[in-house]
Protein backbone atom coordinates (compact mmCIF):
# COMPACT_ATOMS: atom_id res chain seq x y z
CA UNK A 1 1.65 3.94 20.75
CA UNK A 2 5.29 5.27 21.03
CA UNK A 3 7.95 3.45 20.41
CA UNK A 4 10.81 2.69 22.74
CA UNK A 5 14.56 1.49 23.19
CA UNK A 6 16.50 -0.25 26.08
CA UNK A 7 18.50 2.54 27.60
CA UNK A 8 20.20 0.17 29.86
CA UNK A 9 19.77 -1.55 33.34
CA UNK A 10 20.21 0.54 36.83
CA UNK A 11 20.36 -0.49 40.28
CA UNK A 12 17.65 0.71 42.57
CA UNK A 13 18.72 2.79 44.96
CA UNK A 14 16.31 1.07 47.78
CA UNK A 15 16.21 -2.61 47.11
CA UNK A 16 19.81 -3.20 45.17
CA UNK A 17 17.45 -4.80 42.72
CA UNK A 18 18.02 -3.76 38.69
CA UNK A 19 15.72 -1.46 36.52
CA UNK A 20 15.33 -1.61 33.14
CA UNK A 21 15.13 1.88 31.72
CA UNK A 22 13.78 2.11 28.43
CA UNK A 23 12.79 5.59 26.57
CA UNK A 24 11.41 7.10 23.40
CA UNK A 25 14.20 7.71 20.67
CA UNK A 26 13.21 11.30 20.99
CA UNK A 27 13.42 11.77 24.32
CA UNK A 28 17.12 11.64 26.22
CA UNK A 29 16.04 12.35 29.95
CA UNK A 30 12.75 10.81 30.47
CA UNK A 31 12.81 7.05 31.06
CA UNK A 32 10.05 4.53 31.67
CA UNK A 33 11.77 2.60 34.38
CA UNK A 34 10.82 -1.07 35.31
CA UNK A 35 11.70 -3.23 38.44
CA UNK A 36 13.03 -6.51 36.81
CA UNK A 37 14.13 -9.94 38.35
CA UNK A 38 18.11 -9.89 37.91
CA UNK A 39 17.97 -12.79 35.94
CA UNK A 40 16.00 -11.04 33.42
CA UNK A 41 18.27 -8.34 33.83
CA UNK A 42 21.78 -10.42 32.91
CA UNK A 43 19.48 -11.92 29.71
CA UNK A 44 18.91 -8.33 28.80
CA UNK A 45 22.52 -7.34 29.35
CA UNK A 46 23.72 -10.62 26.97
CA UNK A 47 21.31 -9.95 24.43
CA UNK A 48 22.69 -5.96 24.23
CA UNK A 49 26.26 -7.12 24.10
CA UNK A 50 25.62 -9.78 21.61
CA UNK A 51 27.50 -12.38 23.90
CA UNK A 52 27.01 -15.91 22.83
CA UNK A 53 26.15 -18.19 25.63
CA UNK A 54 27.31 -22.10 25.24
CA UNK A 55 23.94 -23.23 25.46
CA UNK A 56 20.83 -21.10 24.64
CA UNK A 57 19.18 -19.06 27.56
CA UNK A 58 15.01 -18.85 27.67
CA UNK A 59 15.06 -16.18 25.41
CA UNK A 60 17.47 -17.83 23.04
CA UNK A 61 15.10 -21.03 22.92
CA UNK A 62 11.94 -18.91 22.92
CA UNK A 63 13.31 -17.04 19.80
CA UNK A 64 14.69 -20.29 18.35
CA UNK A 65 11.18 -22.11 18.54
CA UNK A 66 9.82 -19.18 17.40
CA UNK A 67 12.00 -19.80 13.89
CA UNK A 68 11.68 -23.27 14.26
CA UNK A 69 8.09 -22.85 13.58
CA UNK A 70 8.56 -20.18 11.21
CA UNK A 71 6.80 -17.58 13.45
CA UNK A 72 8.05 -13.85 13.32
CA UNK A 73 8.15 -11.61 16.63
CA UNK A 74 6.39 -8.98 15.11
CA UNK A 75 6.82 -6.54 18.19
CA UNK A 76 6.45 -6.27 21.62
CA UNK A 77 3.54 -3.68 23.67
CA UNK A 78 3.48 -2.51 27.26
CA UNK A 79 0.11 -2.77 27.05
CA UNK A 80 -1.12 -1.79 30.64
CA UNK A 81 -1.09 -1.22 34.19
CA UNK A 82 -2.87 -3.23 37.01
CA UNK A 83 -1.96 -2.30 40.98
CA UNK A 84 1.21 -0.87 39.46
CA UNK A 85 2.14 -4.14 37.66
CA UNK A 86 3.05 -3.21 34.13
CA UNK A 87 1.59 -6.17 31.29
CA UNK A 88 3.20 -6.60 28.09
CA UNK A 89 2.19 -8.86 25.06
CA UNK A 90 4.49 -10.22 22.10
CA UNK A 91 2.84 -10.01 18.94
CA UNK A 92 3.72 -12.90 16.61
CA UNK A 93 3.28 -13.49 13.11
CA UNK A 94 1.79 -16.96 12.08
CA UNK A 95 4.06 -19.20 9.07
CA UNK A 96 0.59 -18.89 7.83
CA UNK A 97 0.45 -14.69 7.93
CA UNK A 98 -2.17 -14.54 11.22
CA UNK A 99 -0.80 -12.77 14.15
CA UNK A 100 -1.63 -14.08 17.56
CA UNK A 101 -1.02 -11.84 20.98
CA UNK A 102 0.66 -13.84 23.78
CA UNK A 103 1.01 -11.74 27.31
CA UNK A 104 4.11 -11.86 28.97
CA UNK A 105 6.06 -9.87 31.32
CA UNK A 106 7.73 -6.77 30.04
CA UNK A 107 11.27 -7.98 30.93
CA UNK A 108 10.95 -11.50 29.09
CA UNK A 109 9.19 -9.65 26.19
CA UNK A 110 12.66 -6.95 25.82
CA UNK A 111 14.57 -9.54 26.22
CA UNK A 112 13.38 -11.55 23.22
CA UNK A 113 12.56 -7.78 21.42
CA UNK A 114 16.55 -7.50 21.77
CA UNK A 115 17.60 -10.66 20.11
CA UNK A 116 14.71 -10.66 17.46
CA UNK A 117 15.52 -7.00 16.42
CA UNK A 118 11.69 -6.74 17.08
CA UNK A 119 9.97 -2.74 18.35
CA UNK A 120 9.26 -2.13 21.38
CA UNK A 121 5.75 -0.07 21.76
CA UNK A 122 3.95 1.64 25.00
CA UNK A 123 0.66 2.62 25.17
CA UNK A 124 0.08 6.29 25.86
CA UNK A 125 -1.58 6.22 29.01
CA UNK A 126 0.85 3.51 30.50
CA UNK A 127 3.93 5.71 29.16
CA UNK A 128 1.89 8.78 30.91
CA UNK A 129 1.72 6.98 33.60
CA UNK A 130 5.69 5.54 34.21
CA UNK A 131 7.77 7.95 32.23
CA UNK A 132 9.78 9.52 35.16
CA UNK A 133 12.92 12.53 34.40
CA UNK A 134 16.65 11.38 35.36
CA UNK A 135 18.53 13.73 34.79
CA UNK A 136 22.14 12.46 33.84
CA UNK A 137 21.88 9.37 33.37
């Protein structure tokens, strides 16, 4: 497993639709790149800015039922790939010290990484798989 940061959000080229670009600390020009939903994408945004919202957005209540019942985001994995769909699980910590995997998309899961202070982690073969060199960015 390697472990990965949000690099930020881009606009595809083709569609107009955002990417989230995430990448290994080490690495500053290879990105894993992932076609998100834009509402996913403004969550993302928020929760790297630190903006408070006046009520709490999905990721805010998913983190705040999370402490409510004294769960712990442990981390989040991109786990694998299926017809080019990427699959991601949150890994959460039991009040009573069990962990439990829950799959989720890899957008919702950064998003709620972000606001947890929770890793982000890639299997090999699915980094092998999406990593992709941009140059500049």
């Amino acid at each position: 497993m390697r472990e990965l940061v949000v690099a930020g959000i881009a606009v595809d080229q083709e569609s107009g639709g955002p990417v989230l670009l995430l990448r290994a600390q080490e690495e500053k020009d290879r990105f894993v790149p992932l076609r998100i939903g834009e509402a996913e994408a403004v969550s993302i945004m928020i929760g790297l800015r630190g903006d408070a919202t006046p009520r709490p957005l999905t990721h805010d209540l998913l983190m705040h039922v999370l402490s409510a019942l004294e769960a712990s985001l442990e981390g989040v994995s991109l786990d694998r790939l299926e017809e080019g769909i990427c699959y991601a699980s949150l890994h959460i910590r039991r009040a009573s010290g069990d962990t439990v995997q829950v799959d989720a998309r890899p957008s919702d899961s950064v998003a709620l990484a972000i606001r947890t202070g929770s890793p982000i982690f890639i299997t090999e073969e699915v980094y092998e798989a999406l990593v992709q060199e941009l140059p500049g960015f």
